[in-house]
N, C-alpha and C. Protein backbone atom coordinates (compact mmCIF):
# COMPACT_ATOMS: atom_id res chain seq x y z
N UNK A 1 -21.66 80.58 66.00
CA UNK A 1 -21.29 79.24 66.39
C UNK A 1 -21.07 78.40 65.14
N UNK A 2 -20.33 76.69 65.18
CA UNK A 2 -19.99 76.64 64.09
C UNK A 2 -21.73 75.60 63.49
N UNK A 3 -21.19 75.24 62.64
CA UNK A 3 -22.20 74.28 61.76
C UNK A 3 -22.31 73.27 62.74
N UNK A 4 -23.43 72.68 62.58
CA UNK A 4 -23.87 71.46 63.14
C UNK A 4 -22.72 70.14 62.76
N UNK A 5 -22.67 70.12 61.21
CA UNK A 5 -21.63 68.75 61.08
C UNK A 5 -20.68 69.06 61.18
N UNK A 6 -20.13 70.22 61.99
CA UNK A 6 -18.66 70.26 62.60
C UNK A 6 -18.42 70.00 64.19
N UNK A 7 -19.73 70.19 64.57
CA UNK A 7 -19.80 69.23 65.86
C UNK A 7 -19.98 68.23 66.47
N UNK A 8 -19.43 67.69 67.86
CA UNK A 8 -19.66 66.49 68.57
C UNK A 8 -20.66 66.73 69.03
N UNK A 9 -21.53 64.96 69.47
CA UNK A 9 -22.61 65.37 69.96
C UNK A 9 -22.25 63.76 71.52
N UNK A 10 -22.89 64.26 71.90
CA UNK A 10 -23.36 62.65 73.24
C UNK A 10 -24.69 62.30 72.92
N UNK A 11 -24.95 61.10 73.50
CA UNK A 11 -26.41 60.32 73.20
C UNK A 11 -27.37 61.03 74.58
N UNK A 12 -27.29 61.81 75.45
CA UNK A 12 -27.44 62.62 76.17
C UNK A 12 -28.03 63.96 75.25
N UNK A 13 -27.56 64.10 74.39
CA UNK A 13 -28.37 65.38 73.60
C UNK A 13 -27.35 66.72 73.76
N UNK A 14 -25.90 66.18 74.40
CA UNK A 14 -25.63 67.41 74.21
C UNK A 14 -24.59 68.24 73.39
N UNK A 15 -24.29 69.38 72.05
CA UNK A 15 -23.14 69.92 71.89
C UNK A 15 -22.12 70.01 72.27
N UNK A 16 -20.93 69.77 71.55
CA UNK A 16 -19.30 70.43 71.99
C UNK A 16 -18.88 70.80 70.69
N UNK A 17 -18.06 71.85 71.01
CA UNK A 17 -17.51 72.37 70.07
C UNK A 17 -16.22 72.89 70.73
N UNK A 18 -15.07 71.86 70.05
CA UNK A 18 -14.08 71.88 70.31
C UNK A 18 -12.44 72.90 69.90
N UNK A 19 -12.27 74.12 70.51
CA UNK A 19 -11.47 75.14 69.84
C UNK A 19 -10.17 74.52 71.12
N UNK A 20 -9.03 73.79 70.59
CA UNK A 20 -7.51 73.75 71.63
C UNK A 20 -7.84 73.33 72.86
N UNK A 21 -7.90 72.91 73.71
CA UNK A 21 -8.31 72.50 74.97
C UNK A 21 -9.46 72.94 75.61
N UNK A 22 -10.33 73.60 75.04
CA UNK A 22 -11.80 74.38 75.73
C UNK A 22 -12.70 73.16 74.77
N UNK A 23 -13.73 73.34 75.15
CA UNK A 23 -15.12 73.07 75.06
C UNK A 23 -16.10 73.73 75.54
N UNK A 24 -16.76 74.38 74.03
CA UNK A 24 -17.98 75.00 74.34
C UNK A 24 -19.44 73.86 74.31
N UNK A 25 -20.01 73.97 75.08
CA UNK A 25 -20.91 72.69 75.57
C UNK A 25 -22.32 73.79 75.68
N UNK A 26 -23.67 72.53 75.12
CA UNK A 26 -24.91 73.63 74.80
C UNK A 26 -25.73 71.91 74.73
N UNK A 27 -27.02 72.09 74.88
CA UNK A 27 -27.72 70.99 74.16
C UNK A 27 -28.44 71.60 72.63
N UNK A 28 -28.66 70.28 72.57
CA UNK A 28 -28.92 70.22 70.40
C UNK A 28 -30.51 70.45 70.54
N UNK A 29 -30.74 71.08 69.24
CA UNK A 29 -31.71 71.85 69.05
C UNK A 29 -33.16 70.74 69.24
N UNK A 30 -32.60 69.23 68.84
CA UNK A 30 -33.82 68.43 68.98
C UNK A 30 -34.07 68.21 70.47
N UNK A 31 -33.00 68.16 71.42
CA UNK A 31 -32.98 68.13 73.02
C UNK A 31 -34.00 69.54 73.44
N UNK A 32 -33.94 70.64 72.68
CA UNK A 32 -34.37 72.15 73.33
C UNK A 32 -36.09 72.09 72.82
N UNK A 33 -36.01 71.15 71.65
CA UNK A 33 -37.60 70.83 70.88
C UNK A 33 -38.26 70.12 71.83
N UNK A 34 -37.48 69.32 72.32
CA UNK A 34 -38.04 67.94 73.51
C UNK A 34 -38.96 68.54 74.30
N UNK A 35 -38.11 69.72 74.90
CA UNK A 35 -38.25 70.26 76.23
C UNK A 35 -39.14 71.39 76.24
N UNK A 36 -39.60 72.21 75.15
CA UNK A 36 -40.44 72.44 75.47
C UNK A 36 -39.80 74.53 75.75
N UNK A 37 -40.76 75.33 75.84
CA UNK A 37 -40.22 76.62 76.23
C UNK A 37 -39.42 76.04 77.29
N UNK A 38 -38.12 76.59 77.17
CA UNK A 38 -37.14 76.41 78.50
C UNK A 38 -37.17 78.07 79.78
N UNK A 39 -37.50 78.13 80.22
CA UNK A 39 -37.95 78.87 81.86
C UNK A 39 -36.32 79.26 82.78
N UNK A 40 -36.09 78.49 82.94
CA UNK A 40 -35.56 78.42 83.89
C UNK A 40 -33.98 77.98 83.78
N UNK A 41 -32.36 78.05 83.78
CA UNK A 41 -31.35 77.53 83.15
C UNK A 41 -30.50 77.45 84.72
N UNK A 42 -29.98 76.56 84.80
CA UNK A 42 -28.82 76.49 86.46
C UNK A 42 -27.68 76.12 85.93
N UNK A 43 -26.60 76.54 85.81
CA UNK A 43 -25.67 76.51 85.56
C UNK A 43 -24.67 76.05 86.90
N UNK A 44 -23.21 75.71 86.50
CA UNK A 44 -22.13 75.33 87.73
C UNK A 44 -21.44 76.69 87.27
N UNK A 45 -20.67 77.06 88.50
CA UNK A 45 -19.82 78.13 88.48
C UNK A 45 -18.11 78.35 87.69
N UNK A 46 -17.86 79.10 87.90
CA UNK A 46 -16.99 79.36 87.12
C UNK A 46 -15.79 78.33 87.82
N UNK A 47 -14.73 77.76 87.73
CA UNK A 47 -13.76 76.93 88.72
C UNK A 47 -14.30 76.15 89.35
N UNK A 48 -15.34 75.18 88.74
CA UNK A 48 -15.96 74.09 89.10
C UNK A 48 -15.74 72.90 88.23
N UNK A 49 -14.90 71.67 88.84
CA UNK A 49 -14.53 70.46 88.23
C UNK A 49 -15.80 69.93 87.67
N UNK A 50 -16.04 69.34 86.52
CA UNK A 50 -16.68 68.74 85.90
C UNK A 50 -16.21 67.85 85.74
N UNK A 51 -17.04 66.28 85.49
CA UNK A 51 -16.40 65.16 85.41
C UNK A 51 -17.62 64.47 84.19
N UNK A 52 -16.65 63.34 83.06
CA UNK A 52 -17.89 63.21 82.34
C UNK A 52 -18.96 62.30 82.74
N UNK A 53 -20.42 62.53 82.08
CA UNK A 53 -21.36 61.94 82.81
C UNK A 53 -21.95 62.44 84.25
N UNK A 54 -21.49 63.45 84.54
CA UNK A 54 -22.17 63.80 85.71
C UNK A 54 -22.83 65.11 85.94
N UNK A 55 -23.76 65.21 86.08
CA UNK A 55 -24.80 66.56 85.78
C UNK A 55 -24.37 67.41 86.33
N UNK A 56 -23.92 68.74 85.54
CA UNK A 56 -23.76 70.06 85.64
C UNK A 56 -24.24 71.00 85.90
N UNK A 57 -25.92 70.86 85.57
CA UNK A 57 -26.91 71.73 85.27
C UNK A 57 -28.06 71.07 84.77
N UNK A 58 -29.09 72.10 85.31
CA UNK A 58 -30.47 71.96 85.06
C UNK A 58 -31.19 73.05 84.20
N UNK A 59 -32.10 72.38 83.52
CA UNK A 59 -32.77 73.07 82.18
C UNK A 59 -33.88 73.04 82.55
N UNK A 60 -34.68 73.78 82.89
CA UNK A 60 -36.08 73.66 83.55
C UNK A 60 -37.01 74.12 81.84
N UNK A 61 -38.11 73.52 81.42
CA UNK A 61 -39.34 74.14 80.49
C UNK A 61 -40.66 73.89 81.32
N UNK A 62 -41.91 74.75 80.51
CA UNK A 62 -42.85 74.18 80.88
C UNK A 62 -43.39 72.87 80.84
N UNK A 63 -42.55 72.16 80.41
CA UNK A 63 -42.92 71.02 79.61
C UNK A 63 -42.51 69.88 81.43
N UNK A 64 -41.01 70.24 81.76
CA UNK A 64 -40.20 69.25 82.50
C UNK A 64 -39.00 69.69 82.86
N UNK A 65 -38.19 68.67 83.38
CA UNK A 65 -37.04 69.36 83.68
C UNK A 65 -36.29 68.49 83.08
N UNK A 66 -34.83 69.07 82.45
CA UNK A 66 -33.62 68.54 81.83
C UNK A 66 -32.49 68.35 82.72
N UNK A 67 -31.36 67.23 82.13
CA UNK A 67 -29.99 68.01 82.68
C UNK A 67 -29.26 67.94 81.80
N UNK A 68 -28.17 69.08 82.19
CA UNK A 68 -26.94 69.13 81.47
C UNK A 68 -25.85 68.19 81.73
N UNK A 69 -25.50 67.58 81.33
CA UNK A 69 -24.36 66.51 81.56
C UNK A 69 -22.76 67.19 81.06
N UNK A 70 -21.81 66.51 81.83
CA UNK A 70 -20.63 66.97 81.29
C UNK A 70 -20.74 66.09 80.26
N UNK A 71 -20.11 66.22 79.50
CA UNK A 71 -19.70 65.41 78.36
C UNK A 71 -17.70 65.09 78.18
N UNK A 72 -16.98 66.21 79.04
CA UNK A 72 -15.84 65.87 79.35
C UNK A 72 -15.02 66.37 80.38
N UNK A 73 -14.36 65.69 80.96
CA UNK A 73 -13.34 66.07 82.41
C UNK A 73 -12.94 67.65 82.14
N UNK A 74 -12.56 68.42 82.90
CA UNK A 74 -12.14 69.22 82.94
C UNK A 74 -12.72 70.75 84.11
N UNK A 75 -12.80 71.78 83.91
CA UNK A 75 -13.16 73.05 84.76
C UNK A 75 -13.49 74.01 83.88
N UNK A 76 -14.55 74.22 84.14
CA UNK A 76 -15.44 75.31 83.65
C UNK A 76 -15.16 77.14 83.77
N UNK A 77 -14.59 77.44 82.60
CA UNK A 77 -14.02 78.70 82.11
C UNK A 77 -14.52 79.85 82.07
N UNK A 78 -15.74 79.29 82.09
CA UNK A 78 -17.10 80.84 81.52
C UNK A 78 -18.06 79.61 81.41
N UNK A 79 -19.38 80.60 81.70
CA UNK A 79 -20.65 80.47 81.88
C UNK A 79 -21.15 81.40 81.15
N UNK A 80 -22.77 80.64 80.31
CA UNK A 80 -23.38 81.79 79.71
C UNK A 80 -24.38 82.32 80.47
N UNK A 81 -23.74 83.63 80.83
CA UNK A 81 -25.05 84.64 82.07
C UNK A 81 -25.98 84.83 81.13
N UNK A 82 -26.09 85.35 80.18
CA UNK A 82 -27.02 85.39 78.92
C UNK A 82 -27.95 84.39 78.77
N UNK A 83 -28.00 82.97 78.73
CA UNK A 83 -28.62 81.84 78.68
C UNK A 83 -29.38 82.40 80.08
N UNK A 84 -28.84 82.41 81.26
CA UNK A 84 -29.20 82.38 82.68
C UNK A 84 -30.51 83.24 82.72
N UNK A 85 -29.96 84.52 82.47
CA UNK A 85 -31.09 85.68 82.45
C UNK A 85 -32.43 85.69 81.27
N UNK A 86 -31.76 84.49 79.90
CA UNK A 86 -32.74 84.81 79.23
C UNK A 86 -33.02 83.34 78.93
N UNK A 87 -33.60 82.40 79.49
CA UNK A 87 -33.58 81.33 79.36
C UNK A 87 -34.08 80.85 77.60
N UNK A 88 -34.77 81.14 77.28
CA UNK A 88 -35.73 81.01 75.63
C UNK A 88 -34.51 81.02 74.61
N UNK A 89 -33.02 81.48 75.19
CA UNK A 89 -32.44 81.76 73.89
C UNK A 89 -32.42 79.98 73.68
N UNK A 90 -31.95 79.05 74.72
CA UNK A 90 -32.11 77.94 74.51
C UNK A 90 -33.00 77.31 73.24
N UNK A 91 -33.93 77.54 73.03
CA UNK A 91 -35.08 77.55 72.20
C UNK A 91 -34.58 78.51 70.82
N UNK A 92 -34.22 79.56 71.22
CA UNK A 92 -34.39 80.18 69.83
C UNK A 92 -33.33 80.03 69.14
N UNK A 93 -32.07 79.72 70.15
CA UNK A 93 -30.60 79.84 69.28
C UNK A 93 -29.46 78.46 69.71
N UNK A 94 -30.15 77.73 70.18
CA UNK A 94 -29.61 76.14 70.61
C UNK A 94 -27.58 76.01 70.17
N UNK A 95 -27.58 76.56 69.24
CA UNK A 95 -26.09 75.79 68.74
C UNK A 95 -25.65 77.17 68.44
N UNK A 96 -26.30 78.42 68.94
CA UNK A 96 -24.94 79.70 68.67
C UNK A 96 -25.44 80.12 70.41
N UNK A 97 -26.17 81.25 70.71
CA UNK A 97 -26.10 81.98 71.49
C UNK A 97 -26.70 81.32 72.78
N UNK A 98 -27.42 80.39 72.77
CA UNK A 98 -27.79 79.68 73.77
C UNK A 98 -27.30 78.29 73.84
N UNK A 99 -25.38 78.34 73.98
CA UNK A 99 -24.64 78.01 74.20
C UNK A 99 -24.44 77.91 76.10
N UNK A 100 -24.09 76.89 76.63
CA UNK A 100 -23.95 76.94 78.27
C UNK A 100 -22.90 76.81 79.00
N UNK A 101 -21.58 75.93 78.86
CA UNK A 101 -20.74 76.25 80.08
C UNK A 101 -19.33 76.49 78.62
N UNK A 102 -18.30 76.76 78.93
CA UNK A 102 -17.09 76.39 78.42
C UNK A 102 -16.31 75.88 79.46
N UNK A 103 -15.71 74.93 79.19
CA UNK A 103 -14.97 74.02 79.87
C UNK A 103 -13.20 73.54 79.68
N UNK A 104 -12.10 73.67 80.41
CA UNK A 104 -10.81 73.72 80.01
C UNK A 104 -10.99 71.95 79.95
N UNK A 105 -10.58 71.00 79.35
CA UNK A 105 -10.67 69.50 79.41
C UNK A 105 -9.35 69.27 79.63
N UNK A 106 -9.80 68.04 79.94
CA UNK A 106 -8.12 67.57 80.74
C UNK A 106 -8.49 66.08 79.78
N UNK A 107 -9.88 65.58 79.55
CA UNK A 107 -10.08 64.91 78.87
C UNK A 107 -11.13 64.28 77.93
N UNK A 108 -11.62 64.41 76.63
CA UNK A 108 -11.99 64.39 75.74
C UNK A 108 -12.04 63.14 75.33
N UNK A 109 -13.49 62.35 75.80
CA UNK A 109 -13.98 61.10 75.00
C UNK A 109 -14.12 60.89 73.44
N UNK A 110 -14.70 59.52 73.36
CA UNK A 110 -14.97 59.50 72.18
C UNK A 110 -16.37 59.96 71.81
N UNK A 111 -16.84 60.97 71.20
CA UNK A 111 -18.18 61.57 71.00
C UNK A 111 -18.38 61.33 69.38
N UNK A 112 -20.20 61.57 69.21
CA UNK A 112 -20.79 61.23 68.26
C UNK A 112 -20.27 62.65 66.84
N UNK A 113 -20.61 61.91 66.08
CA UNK A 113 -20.56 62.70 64.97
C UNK A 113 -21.91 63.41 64.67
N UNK A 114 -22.01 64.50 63.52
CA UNK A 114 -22.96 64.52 63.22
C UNK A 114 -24.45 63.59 62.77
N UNK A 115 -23.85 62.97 62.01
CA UNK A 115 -24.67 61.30 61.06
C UNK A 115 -24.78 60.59 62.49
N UNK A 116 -23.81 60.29 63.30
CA UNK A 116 -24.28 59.78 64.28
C UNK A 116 -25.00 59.70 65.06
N UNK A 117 -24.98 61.07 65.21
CA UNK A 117 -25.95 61.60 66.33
C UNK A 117 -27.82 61.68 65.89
N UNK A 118 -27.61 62.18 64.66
CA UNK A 118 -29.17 62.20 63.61
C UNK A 118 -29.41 60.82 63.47
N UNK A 119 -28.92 59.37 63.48
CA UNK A 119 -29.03 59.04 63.37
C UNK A 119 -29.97 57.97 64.57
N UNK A 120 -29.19 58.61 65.31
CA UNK A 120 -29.36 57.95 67.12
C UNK A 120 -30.55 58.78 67.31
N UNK A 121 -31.23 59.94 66.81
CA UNK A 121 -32.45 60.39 67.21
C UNK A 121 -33.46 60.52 66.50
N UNK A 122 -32.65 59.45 65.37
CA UNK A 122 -33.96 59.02 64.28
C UNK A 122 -34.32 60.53 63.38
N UNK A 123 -33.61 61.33 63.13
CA UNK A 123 -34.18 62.81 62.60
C UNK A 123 -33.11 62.78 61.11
């Protein structure tokens, strides 16, 4: 996955990483710290409209429960079954392998920068 300061972030806590009209979408490693061992991952299906701001998915830890937010319009391309079956990668690999929906966008807000985002979570 790429570097952290090559990605967007939302004040929501969550990754995009933007390759031509997809978006790979994950939450940030301080969101996966929040939360605690993550348990449990719910994902939306494959050909499911996403809209931004509106929860996609649930992140269950021992700690609480999360959500995944869209962060932009569009339909969801692939899902990580991997995340699903192994929920912890969340925890262990936040910004490569425990990565969560990819998404085709139809439209792409204005999202945080790196500095922005560290900045907005005080880290």
């Amino acid at each position: 996955m790429a570097e952290q300061t090559t990605l967007k972030y939302t004040a929501e806590h969550e990754w995009i990483l933007v390759d031509g009209d997809t978006a790979t979408i994950g939450i940030t490693a301080y969101a996966a710290d929040k939360l605690g061992d993550v348990v449990f991952v719910d994902l939306p299906s494959v050909g499911d409209t996403v809209a931004i701001g509106k929860v996609v998915g649930e992140i269950e830890s021992t700690k609480s429960v999360g959500e995944l937010f869209a962060p932009v319009n569009g339909t969801v391309t692939e899902v990580n079954d991997a995340v699903v079956a192994s929920p912890e990668l969340v925890n262990s690999d936040p910004l490569g392998d425990g990565w969560m929906i990819k998404v085709a966008f139809t439209e792409l807000p204005e999202l945080l920068s790196f500095d922005e985002y560290t900045a907005l979570v005080g880290e």
